[in-house]
Structure formats: structure tokens, C-alpha cells
PDB file of N, CA and C in Angstrom:
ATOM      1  N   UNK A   1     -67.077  70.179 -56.497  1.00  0.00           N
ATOM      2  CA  UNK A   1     -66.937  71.109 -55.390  1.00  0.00           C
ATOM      3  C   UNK A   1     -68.271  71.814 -55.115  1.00  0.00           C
ATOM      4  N   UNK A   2     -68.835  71.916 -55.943  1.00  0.00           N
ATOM      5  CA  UNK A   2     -69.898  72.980 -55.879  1.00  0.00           C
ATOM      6  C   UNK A   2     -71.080  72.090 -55.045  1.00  0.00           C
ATOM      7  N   UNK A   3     -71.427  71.168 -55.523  1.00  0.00           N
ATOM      8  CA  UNK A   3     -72.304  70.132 -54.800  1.00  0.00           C
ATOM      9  C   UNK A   3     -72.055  69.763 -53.480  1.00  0.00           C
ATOM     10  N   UNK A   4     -70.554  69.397 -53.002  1.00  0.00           N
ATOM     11  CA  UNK A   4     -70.439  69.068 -51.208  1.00  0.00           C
ATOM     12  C   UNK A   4     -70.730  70.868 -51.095  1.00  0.00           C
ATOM     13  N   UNK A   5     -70.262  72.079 -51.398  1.00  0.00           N
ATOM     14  CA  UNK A   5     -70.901  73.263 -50.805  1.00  0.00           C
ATOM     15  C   UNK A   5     -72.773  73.085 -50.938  1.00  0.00           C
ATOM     16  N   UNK A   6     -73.052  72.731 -51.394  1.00  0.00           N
ATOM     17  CA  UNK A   6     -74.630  72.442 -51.840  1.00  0.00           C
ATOM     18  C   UNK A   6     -75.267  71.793 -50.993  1.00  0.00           C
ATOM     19  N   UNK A   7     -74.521  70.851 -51.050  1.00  0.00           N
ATOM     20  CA  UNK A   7     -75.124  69.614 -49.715  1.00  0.00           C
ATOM     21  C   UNK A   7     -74.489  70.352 -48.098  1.00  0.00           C
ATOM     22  N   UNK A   8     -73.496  71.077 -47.864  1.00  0.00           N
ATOM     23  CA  UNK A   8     -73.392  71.515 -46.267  1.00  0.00           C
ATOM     24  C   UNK A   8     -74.019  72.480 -46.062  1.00  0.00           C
ATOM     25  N   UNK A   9     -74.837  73.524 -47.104  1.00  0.00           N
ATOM     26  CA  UNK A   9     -75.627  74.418 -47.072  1.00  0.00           C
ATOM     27  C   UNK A   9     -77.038  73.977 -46.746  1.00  0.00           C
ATOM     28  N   UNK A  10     -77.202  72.413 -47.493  1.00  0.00           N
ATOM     29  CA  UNK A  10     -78.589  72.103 -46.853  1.00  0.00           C
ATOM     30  C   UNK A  10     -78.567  71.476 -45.916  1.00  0.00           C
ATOM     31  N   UNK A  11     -77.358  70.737 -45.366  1.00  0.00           N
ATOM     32  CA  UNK A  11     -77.032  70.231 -43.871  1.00  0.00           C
ATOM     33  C   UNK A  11     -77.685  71.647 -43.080  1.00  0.00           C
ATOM     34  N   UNK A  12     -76.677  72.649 -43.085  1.00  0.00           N
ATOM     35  CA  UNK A  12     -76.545  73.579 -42.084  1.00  0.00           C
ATOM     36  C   UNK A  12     -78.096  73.834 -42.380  1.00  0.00           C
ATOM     37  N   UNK A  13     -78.690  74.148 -43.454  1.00  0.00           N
ATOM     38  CA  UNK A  13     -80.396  75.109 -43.224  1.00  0.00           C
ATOM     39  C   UNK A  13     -81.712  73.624 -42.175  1.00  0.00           C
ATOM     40  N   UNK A  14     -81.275  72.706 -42.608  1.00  0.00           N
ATOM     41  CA  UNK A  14     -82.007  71.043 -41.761  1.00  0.00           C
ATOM     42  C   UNK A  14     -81.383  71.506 -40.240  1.00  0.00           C
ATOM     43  N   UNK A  15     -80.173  71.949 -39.861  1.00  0.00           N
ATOM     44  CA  UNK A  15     -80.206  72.236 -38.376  1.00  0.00           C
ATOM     45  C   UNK A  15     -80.593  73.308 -37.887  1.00  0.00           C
ATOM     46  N   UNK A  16     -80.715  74.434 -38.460  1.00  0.00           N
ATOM     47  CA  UNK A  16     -81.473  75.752 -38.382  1.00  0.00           C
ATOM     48  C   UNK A  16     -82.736  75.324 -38.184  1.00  0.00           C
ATOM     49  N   UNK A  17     -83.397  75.185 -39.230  1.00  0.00           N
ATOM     50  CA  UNK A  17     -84.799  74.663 -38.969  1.00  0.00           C
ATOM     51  C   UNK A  17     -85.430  73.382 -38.221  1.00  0.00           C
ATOM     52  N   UNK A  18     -85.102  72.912 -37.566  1.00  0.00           N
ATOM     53  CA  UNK A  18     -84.685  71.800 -36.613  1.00  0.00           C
ATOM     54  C   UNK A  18     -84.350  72.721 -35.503  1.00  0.00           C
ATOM     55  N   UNK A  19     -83.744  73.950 -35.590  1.00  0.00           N
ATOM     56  CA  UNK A  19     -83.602  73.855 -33.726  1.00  0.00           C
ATOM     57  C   UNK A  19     -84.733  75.228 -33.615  1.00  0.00           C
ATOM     58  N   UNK A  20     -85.470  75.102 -34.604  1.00  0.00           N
ATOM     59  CA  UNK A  20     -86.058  76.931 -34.761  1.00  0.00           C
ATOM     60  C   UNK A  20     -87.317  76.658 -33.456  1.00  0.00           C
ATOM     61  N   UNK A  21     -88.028  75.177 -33.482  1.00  0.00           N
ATOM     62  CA  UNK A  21     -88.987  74.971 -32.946  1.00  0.00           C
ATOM     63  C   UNK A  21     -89.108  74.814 -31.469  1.00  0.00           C
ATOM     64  N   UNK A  22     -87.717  74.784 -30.944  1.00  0.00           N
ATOM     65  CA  UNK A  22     -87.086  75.063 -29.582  1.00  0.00           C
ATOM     66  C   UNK A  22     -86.566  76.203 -29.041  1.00  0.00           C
ATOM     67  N   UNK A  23     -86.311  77.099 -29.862  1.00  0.00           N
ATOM     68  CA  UNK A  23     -86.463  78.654 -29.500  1.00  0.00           C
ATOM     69  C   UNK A  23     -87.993  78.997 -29.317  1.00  0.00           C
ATOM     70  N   UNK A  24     -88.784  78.559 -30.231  1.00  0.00           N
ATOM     71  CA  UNK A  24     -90.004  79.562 -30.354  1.00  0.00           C
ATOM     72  C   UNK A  24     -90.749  78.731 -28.969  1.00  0.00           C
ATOM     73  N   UNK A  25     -90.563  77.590 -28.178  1.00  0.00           N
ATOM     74  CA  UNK A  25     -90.924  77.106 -27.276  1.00  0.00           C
ATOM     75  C   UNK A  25     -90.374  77.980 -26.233  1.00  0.00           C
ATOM     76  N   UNK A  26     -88.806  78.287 -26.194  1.00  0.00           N
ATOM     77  CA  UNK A  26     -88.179  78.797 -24.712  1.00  0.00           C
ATOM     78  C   UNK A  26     -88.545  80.338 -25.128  1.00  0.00           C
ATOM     79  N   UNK A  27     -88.759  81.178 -26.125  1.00  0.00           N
ATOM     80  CA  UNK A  27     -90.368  82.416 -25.928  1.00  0.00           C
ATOM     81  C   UNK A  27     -90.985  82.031 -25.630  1.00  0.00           C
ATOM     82  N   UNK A  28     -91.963  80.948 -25.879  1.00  0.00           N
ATOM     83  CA  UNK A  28     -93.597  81.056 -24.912  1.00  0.00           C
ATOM     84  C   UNK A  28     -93.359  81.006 -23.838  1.00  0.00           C
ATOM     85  N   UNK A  29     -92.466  80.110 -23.224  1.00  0.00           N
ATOM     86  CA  UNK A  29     -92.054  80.139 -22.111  1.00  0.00           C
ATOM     87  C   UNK A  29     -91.384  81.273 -21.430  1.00  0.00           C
ATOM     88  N   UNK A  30     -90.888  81.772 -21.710  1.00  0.00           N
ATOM     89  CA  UNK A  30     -90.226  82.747 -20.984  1.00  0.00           C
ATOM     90  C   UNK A  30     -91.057  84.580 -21.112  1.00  0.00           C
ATOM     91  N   UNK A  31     -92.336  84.490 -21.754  1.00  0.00           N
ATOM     92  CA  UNK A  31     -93.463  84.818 -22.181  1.00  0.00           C
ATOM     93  C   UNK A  31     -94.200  84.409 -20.811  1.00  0.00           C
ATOM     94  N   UNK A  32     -94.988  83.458 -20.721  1.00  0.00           N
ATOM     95  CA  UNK A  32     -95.562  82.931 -19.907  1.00  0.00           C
ATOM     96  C   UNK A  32     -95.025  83.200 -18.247  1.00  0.00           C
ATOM     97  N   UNK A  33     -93.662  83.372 -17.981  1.00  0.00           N
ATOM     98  CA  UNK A  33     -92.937  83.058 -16.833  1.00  0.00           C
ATOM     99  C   UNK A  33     -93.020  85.049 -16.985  1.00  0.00           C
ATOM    100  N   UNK A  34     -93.002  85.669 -17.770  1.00  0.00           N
ATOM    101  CA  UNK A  34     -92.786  86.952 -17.493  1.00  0.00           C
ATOM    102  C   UNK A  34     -94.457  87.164 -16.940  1.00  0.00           C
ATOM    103  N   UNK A  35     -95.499  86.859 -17.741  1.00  0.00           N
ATOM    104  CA  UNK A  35     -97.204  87.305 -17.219  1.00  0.00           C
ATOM    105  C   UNK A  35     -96.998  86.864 -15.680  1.00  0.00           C
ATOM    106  N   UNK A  36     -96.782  85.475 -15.330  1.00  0.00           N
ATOM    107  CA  UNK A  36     -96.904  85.237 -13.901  1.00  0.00           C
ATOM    108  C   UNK A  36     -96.190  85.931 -13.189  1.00  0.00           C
ATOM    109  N   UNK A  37     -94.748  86.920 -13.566  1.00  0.00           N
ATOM    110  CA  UNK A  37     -94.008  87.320 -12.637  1.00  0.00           C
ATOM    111  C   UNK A  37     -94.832  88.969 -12.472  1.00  0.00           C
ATOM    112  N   UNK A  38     -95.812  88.924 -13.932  1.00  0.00           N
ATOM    113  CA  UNK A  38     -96.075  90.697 -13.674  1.00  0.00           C
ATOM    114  C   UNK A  38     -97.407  90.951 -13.055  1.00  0.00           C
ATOM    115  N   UNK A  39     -98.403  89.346 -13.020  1.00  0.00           N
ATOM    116  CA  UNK A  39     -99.810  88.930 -12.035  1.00  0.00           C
ATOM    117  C   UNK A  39     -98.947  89.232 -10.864  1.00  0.00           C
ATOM    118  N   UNK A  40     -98.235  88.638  -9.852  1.00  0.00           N
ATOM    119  CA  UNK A  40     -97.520  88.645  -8.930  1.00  0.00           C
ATOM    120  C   UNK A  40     -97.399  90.039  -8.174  1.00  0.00           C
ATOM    121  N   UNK A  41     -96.850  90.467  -9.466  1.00  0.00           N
ATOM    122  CA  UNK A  41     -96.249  92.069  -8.766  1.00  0.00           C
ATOM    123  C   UNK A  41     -97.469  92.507  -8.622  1.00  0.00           C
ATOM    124  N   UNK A  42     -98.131  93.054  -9.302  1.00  0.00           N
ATOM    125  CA  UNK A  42    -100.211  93.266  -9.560  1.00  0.00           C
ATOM    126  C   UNK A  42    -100.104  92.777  -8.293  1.00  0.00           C
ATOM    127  N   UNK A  43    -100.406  91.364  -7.913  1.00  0.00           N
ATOM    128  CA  UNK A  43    -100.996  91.133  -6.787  1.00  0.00           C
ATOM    129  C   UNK A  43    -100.269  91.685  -5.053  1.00  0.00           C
ATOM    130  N   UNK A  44     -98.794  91.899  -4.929  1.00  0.00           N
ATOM    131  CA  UNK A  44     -97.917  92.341  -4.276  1.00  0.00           C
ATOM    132  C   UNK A  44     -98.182  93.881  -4.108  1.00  0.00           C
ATOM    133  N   UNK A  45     -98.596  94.354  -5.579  1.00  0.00           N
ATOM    134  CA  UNK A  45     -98.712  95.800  -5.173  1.00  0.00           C
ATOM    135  C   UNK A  45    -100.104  96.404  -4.482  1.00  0.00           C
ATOM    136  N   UNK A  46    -101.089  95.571  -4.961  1.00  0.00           N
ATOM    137  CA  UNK A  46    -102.496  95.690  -4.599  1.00  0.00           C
ATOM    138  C   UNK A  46    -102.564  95.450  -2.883  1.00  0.00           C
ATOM    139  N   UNK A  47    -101.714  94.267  -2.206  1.00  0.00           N
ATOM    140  CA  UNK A  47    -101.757  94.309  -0.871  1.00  0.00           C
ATOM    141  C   UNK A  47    -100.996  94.818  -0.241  1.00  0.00           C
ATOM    142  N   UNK A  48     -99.456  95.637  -0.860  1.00  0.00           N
ATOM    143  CA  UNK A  48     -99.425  97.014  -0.376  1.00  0.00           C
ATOM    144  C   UNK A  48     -99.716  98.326  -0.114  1.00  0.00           C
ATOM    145  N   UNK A  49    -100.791  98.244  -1.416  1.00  0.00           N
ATOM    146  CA  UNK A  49    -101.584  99.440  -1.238  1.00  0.00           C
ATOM    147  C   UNK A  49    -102.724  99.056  -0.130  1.00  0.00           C
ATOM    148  N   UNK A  50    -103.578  98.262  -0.404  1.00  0.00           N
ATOM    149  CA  UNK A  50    -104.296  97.934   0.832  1.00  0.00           C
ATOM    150  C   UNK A  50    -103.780  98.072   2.160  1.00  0.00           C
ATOM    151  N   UNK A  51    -102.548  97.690   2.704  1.00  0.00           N
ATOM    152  CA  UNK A  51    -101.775  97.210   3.923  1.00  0.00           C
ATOM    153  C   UNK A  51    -101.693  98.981   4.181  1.00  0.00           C
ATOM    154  N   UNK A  52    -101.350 100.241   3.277  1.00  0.00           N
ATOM    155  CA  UNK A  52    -100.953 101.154   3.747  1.00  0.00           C
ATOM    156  C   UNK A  52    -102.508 102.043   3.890  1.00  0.00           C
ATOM    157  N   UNK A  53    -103.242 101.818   3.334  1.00  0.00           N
ATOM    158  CA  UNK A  53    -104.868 102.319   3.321  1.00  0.00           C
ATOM    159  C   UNK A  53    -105.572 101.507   4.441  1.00  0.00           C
ATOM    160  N   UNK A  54    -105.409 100.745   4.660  1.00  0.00           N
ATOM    161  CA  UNK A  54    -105.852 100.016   6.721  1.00  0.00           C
ATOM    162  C   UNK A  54    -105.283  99.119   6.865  1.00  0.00           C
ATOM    163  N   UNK A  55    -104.473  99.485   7.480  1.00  0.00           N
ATOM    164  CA  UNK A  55    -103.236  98.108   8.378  1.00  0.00           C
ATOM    165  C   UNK A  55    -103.900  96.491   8.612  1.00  0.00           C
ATOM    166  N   UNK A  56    -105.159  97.463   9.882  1.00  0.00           N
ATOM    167  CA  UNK A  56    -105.586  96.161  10.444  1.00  0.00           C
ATOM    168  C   UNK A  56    -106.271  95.274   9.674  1.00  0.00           C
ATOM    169  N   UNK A  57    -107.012  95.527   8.459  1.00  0.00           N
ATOM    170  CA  UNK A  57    -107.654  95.035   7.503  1.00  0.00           C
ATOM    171  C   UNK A  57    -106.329  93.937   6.514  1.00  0.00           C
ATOM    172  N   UNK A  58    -105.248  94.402   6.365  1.00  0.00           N
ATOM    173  CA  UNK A  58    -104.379  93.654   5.979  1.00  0.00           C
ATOM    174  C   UNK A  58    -103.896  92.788   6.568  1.00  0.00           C
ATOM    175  N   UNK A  59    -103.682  92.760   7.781  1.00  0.00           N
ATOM    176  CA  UNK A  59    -103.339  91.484   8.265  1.00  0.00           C
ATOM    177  C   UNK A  59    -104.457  90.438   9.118  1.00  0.00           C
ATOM    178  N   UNK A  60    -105.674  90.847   8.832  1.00  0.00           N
ATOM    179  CA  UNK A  60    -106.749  90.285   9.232  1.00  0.00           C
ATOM    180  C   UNK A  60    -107.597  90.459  10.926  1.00  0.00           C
ATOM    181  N   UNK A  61    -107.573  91.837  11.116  1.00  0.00           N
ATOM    182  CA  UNK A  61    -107.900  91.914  12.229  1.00  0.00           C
ATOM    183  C   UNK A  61    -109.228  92.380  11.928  1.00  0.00           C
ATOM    184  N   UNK A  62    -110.011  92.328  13.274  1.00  0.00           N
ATOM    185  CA  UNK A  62    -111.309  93.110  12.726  1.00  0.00           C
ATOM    186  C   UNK A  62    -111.384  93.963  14.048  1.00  0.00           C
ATOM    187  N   UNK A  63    -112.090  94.700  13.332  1.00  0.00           N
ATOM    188  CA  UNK A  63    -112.269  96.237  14.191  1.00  0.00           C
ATOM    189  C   UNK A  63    -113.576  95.603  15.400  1.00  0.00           C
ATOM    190  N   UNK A  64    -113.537  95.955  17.300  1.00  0.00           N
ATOM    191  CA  UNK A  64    -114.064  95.874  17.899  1.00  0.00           C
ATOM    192  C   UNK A  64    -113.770  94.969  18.897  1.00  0.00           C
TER     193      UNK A  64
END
């Protein structure tokens, strides 16, 4: 008895460690997908601030 508990304990720790390397992938990823979503906003907020500091300069007009 003690041995099949022995052996499904090292079954179960071989699928643990086996799926560990696919979590720590969908963090980088979802890591990665958060920087581009917070460049974005950065960049969204920078041409709202611009757009409200000279209109015409934001949407590409030029003065004259």
C-alpha cells in the first residue's frame, strides 16, 4: 500500500512540475500584454494632454 501511495505522489509532483513551465509562460505573457497596455495609455494620455494644450497642433493644422 504504501508504495502505489508513493508512486501517485510522484505521478501527481511529474504533473505539477510539468505544467509549472506553462504558467510561468502565461505571466510573461500577461506581463508583457500589461507594459503594452500601460505604453498605450502613456501614449493616449500624452495626446490628450497635448490635444487640450493646442487643439490645432493635435490634429495637424498649422497656424497661418
Amino acid at each position: 500500500m504504501r508504495i502505489t501511495a508513493l508512486i501517485a505522489a510522484s505521478a501527481a509532483a511529474l504533473a505539477l512540475a510539468a505544467c509549472q513551465p506553462a504558467a510561468t509562460d502565461k505571466a510573461e505573457d500577461a506581463a508583457a500584454d500589461a507594459t503594452a497596455a500601460a505604453d498605450t495609455a502613456a501614449d493616449a494620455a500624452a495626446t490628450a494632454d497635448a490635444a487640450a494644450t493646442d487643439p490645432p497642433a493635435a490634429v495637424g493644422e498649422t497656424a497661418g
